[in-house]
N, C-alpha and C. Protein backbone atom coordinates (compact mmCIF):
# COMPACT_ATOMS: atom_id res chain seq x y z
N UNK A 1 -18.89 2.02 -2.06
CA UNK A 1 -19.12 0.67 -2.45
C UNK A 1 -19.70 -0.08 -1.26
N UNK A 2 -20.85 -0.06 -1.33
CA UNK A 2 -22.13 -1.09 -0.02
C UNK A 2 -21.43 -2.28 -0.27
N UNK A 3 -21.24 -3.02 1.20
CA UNK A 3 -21.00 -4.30 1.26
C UNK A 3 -19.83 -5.16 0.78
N UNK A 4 -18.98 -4.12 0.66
CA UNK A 4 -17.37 -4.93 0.19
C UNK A 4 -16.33 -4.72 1.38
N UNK A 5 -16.99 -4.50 2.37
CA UNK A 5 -16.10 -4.45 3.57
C UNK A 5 -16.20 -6.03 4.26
N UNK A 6 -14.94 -6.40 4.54
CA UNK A 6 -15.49 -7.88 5.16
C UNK A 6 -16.03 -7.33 6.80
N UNK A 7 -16.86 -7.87 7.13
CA UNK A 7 -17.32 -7.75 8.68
C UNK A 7 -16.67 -9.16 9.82
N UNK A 8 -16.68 -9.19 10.83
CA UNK A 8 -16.55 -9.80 11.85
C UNK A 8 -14.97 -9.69 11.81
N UNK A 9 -14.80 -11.11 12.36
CA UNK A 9 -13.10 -11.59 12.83
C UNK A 9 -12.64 -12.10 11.73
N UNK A 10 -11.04 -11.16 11.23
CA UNK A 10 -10.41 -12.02 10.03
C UNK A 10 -9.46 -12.67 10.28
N UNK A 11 -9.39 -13.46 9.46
CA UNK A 11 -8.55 -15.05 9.26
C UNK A 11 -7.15 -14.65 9.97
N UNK A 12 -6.48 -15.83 10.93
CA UNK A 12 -5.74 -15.40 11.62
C UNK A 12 -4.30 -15.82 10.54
N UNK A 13 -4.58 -16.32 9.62
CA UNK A 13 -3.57 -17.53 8.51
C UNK A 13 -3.20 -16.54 7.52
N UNK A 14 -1.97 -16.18 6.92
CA UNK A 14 -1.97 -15.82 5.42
C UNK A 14 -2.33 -17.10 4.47
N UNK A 15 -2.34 -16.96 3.65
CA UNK A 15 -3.50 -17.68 2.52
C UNK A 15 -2.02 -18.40 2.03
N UNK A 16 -2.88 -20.11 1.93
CA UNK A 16 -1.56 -21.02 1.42
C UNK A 16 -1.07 -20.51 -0.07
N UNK A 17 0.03 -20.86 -0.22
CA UNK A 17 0.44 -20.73 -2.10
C UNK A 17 1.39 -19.48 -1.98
N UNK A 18 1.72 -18.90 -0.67
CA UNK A 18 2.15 -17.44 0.08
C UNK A 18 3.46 -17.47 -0.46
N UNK A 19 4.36 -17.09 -1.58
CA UNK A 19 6.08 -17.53 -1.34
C UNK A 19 6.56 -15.91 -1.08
N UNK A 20 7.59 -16.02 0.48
CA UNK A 20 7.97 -15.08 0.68
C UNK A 20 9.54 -14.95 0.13
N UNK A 21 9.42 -13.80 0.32
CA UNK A 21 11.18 -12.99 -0.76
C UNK A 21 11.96 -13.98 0.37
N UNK A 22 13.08 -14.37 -0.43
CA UNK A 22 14.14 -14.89 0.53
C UNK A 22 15.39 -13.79 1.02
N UNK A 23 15.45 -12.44 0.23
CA UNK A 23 16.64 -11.50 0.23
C UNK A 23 16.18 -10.05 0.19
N UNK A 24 16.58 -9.50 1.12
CA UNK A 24 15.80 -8.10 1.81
C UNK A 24 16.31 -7.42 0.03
N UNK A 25 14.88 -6.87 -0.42
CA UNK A 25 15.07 -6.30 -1.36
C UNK A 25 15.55 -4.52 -1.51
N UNK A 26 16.19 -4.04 -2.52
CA UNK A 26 16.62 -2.24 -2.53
C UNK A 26 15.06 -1.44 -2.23
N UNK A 27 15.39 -0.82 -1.56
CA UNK A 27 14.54 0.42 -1.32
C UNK A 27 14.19 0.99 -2.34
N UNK A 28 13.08 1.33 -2.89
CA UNK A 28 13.04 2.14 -3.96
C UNK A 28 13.30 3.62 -4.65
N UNK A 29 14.01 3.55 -5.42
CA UNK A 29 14.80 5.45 -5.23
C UNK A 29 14.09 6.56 -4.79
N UNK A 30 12.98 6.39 -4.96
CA UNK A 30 11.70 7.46 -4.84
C UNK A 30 11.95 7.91 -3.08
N UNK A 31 12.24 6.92 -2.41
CA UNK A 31 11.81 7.08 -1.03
C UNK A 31 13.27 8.35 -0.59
N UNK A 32 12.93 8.86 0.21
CA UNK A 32 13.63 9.83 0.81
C UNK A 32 14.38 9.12 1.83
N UNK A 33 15.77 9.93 1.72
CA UNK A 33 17.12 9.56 2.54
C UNK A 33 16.58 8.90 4.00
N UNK A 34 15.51 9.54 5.18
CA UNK A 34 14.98 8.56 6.17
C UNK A 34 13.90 7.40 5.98
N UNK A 35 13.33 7.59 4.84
CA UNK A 35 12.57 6.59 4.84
C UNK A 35 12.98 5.37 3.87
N UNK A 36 14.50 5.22 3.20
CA UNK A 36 15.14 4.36 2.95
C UNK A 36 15.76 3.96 4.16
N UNK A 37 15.96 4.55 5.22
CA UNK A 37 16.63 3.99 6.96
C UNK A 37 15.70 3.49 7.38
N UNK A 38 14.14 3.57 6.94
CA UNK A 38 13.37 2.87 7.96
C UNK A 38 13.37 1.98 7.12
N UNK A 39 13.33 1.18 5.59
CA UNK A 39 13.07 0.44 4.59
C UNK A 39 14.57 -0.62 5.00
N UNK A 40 15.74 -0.18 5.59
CA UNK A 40 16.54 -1.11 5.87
C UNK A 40 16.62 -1.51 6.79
N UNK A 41 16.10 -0.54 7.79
CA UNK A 41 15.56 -1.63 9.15
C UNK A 41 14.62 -2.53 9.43
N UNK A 42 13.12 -2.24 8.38
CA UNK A 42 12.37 -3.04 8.41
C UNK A 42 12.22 -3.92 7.51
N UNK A 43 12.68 -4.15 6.22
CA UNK A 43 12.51 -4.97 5.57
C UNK A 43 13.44 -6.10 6.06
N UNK A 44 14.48 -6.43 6.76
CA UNK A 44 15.49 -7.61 7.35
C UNK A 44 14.46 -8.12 8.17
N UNK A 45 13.63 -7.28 8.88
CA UNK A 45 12.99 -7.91 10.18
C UNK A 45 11.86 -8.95 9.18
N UNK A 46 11.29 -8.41 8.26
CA UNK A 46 9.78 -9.29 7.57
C UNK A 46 10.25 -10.21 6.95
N UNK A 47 11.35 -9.89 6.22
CA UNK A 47 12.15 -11.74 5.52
C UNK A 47 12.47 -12.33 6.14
N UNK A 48 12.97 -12.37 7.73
CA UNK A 48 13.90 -13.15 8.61
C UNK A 48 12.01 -13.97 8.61
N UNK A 49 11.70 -13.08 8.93
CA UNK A 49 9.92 -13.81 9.72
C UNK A 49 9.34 -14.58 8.55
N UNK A 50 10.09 -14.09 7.26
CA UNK A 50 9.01 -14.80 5.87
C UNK A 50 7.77 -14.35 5.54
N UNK A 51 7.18 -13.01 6.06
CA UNK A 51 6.37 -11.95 5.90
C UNK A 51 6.24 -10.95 4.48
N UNK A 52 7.02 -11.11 3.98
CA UNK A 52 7.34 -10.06 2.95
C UNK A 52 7.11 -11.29 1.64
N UNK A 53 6.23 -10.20 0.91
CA UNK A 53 5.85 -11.11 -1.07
C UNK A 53 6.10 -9.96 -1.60
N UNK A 54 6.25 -10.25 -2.80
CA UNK A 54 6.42 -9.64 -4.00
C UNK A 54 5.69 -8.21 -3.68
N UNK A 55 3.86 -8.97 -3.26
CA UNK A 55 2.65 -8.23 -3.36
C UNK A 55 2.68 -7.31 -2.05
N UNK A 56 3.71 -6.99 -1.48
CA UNK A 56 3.56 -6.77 -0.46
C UNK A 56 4.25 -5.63 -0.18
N UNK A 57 5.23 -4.95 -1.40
CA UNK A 57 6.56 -4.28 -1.11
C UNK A 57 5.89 -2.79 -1.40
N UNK A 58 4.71 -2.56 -2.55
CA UNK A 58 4.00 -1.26 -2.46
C UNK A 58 3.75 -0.68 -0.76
N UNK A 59 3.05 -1.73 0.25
CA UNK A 59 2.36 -1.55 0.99
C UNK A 59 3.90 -0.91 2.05
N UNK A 60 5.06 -1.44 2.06
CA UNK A 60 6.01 -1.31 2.68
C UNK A 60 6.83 -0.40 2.33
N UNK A 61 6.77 0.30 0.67
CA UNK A 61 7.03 1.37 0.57
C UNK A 61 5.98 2.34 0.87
N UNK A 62 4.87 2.44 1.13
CA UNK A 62 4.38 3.53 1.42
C UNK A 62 3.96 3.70 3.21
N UNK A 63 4.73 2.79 3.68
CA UNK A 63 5.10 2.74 5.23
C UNK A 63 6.32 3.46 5.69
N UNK A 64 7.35 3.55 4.81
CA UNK A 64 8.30 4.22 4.89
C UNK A 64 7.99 4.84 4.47
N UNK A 65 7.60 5.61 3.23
CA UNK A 65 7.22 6.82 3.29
C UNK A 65 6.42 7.73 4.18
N UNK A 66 5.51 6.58 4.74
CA UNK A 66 4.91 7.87 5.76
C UNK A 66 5.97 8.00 6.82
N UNK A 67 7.03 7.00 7.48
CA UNK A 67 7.85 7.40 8.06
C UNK A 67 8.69 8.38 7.55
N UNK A 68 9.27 8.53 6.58
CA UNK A 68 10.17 9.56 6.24
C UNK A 68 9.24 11.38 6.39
N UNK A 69 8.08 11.02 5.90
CA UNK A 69 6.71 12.08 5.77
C UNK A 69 7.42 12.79 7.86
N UNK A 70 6.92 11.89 8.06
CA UNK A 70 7.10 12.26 9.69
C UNK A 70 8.01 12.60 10.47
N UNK A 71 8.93 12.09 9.88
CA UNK A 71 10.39 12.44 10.28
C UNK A 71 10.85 14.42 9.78
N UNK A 72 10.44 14.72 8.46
CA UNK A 72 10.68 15.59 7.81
C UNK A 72 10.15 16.35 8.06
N UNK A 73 8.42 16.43 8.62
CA UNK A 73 7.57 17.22 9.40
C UNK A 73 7.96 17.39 10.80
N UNK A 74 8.65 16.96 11.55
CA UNK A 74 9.04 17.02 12.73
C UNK A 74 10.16 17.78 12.97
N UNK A 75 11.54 17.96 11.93
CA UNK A 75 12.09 18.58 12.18
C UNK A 75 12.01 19.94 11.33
N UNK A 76 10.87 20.03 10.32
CA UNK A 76 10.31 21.47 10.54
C UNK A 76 9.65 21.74 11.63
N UNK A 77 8.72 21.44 12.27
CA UNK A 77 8.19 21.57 13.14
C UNK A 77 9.11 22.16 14.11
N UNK A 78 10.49 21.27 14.72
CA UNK A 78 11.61 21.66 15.18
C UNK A 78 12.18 23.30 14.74
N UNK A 79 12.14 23.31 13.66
CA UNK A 79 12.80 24.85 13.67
C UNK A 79 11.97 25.76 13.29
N UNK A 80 11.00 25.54 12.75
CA UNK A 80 9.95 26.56 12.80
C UNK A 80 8.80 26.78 13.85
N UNK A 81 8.74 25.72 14.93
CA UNK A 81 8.46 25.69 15.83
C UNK A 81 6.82 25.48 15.79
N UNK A 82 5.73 24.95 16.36
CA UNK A 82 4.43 24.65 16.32
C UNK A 82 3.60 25.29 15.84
N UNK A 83 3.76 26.68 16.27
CA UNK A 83 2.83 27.60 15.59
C UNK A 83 3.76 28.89 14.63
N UNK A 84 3.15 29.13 13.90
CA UNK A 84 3.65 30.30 12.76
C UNK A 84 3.16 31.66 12.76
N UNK A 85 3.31 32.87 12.67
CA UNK A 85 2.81 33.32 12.48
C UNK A 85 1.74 33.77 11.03
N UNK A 86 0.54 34.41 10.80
CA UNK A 86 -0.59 34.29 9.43
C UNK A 86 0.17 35.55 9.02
N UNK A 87 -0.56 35.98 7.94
CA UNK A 87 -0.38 37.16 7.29
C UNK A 87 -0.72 38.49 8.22
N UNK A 88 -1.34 38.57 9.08
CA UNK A 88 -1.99 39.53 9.82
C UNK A 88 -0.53 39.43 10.82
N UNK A 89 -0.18 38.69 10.88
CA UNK A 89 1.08 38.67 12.49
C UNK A 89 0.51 37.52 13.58
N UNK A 90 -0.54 36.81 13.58
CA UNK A 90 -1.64 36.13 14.12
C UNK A 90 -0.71 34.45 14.49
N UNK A 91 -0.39 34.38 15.30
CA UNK A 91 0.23 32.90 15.34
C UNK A 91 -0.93 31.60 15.17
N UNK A 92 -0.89 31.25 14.13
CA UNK A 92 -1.54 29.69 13.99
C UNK A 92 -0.79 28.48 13.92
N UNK A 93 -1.81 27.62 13.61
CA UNK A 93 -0.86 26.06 13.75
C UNK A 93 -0.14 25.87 12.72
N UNK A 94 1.16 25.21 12.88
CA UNK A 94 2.10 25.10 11.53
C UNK A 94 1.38 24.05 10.79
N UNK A 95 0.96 24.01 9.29
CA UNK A 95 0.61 23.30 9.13
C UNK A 95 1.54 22.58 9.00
N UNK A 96 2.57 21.81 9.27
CA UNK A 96 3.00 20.78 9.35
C UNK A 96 2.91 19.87 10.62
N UNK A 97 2.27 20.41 11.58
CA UNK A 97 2.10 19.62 12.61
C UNK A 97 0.97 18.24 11.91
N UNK A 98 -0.03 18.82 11.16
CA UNK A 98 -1.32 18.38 10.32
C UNK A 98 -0.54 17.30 9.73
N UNK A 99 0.27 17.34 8.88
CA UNK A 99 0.69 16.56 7.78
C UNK A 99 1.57 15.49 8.85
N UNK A 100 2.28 15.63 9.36
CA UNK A 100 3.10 14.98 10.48
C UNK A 100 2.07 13.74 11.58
N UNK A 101 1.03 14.51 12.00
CA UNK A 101 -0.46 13.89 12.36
C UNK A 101 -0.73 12.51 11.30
N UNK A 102 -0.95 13.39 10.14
CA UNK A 102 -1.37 12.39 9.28
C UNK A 102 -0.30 11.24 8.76
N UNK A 103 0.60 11.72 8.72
CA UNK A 103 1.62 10.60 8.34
C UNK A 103 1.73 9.76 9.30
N UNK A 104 1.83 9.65 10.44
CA UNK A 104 1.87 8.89 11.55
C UNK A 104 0.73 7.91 12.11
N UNK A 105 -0.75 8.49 11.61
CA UNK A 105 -1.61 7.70 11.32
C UNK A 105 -1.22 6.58 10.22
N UNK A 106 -0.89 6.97 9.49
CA UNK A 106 -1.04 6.28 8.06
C UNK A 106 0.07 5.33 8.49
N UNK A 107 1.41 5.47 8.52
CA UNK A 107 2.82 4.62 9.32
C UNK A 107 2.27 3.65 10.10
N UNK A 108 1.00 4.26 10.90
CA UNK A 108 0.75 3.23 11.99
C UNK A 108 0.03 2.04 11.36
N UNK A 109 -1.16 2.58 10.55
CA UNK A 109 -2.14 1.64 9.90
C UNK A 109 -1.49 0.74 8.93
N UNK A 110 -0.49 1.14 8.07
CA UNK A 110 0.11 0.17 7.13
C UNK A 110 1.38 -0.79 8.37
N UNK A 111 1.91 -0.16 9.36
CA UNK A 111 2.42 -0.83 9.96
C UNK A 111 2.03 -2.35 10.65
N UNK A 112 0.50 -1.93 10.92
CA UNK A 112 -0.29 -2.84 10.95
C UNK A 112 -0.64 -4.21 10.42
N UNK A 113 -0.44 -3.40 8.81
CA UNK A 113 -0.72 -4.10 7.67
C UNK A 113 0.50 -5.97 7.66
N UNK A 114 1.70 -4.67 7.86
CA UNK A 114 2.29 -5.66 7.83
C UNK A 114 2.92 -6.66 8.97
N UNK A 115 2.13 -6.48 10.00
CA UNK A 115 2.45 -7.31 11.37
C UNK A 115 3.72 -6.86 12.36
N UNK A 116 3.82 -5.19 11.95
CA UNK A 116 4.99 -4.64 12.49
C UNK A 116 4.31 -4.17 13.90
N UNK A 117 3.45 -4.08 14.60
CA UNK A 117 2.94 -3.66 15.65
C UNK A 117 2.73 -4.85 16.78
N UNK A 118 2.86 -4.62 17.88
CA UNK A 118 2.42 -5.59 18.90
C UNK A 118 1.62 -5.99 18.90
N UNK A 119 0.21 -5.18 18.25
CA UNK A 119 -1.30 -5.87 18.59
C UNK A 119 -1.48 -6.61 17.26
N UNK A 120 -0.78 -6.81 16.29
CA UNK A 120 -1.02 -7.09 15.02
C UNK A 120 -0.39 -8.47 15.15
N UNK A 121 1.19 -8.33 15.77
CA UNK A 121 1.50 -10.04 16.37
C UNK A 121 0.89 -11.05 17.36
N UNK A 122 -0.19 -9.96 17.73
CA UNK A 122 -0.82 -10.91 18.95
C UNK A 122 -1.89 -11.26 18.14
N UNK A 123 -2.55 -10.60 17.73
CA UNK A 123 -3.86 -10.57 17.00
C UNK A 123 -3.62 -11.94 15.75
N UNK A 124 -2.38 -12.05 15.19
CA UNK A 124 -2.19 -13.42 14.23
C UNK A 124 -0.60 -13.83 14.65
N UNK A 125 -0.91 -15.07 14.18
CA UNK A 125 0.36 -15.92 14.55
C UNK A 125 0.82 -16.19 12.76
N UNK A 126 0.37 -15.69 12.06
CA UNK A 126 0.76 -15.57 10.70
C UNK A 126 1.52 -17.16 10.53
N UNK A 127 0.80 -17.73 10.98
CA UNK A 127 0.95 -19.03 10.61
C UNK A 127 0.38 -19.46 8.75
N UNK A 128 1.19 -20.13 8.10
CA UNK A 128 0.56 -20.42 6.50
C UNK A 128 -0.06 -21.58 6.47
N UNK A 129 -1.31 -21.33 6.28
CA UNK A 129 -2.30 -22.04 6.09
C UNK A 129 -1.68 -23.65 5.37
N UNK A 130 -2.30 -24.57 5.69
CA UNK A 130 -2.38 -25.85 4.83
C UNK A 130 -2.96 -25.91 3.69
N UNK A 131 -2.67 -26.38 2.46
CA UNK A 131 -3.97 -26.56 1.51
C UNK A 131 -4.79 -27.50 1.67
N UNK A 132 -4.12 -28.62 2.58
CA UNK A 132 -5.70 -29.40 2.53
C UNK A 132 -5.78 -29.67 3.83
N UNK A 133 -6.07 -28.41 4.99
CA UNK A 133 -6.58 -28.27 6.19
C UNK A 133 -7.58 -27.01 5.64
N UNK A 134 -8.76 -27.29 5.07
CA UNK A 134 -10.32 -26.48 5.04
C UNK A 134 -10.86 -26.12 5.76
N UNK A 135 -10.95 -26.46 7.15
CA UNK A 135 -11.35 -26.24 8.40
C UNK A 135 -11.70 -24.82 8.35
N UNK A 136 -11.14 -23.66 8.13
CA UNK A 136 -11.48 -22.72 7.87
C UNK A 136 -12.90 -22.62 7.44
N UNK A 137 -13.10 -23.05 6.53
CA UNK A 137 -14.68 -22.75 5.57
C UNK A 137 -15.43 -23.61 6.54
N UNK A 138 -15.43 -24.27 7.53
CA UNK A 138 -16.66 -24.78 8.83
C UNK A 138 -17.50 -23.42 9.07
């Protein structure tokens, strides 16, 4: 899809009309035993801040999930150790190091999403916009 990427510097404001959850909501059953531990550690932190909507709880379950993803790849990794041996006897990479990689990307980028990273709090002051401060559209 040409041209549906926004370009330059984005808005440092969430968008007025924003109502955040007032009460750290249940984890959703789907998520696995660690990534409901990361869903109760992080969801207290985004309501205390008023960060967390309705629209927002997909993006935060699939943050914990990649945490739990990573957690679960790691301690295979742990006992099966980095590399495996192939069918030949040939030691290669476990693929779970791969999946573990990738989950941790993904943890990081939605972490992002939701202002859980240092450069993401510096980068906005998630301040809520005014409705009738327009200044923006200058």
């Amino acid at each position: 899809m040409r041209g549906s990427r926004v370009r330059g510097r984005k808005p440092n404001e969430i968008a007025a009309g924003s109502s955040p959850i007032g009460t750290v909501p249940r984890p959703p059953a789907w998520l696995s035993a660690d990534a409901k531990r990361e869903w109760k550690r992080v969801a207290p932190i985004l309501v205390e801040r008023g960060h967390l909507e309705d629209a927002d709880l997909s993006i935060l379950a699939n943050c914990c999930d990649a945490f739990g993803t990573m957690v679960a790849m790691a301690r295979k990794i742990e006992t099966e150790g980095a590399t495996i041996p192939n069918a030949r006897g040939e030691l290669k990479r476990n693929p779970a190091t791969g999946i573990k990689n990738e989950a941790a990307i993904r943890h990081k980028q939605l972490c992002a999403e939701l202002g859980l990273t240092p450069v993401s709090r510096a980068r906005s002051n998630f301040k809520v916009a005014n409705d009738d401060d327009l200044s923006f559209l200058d």
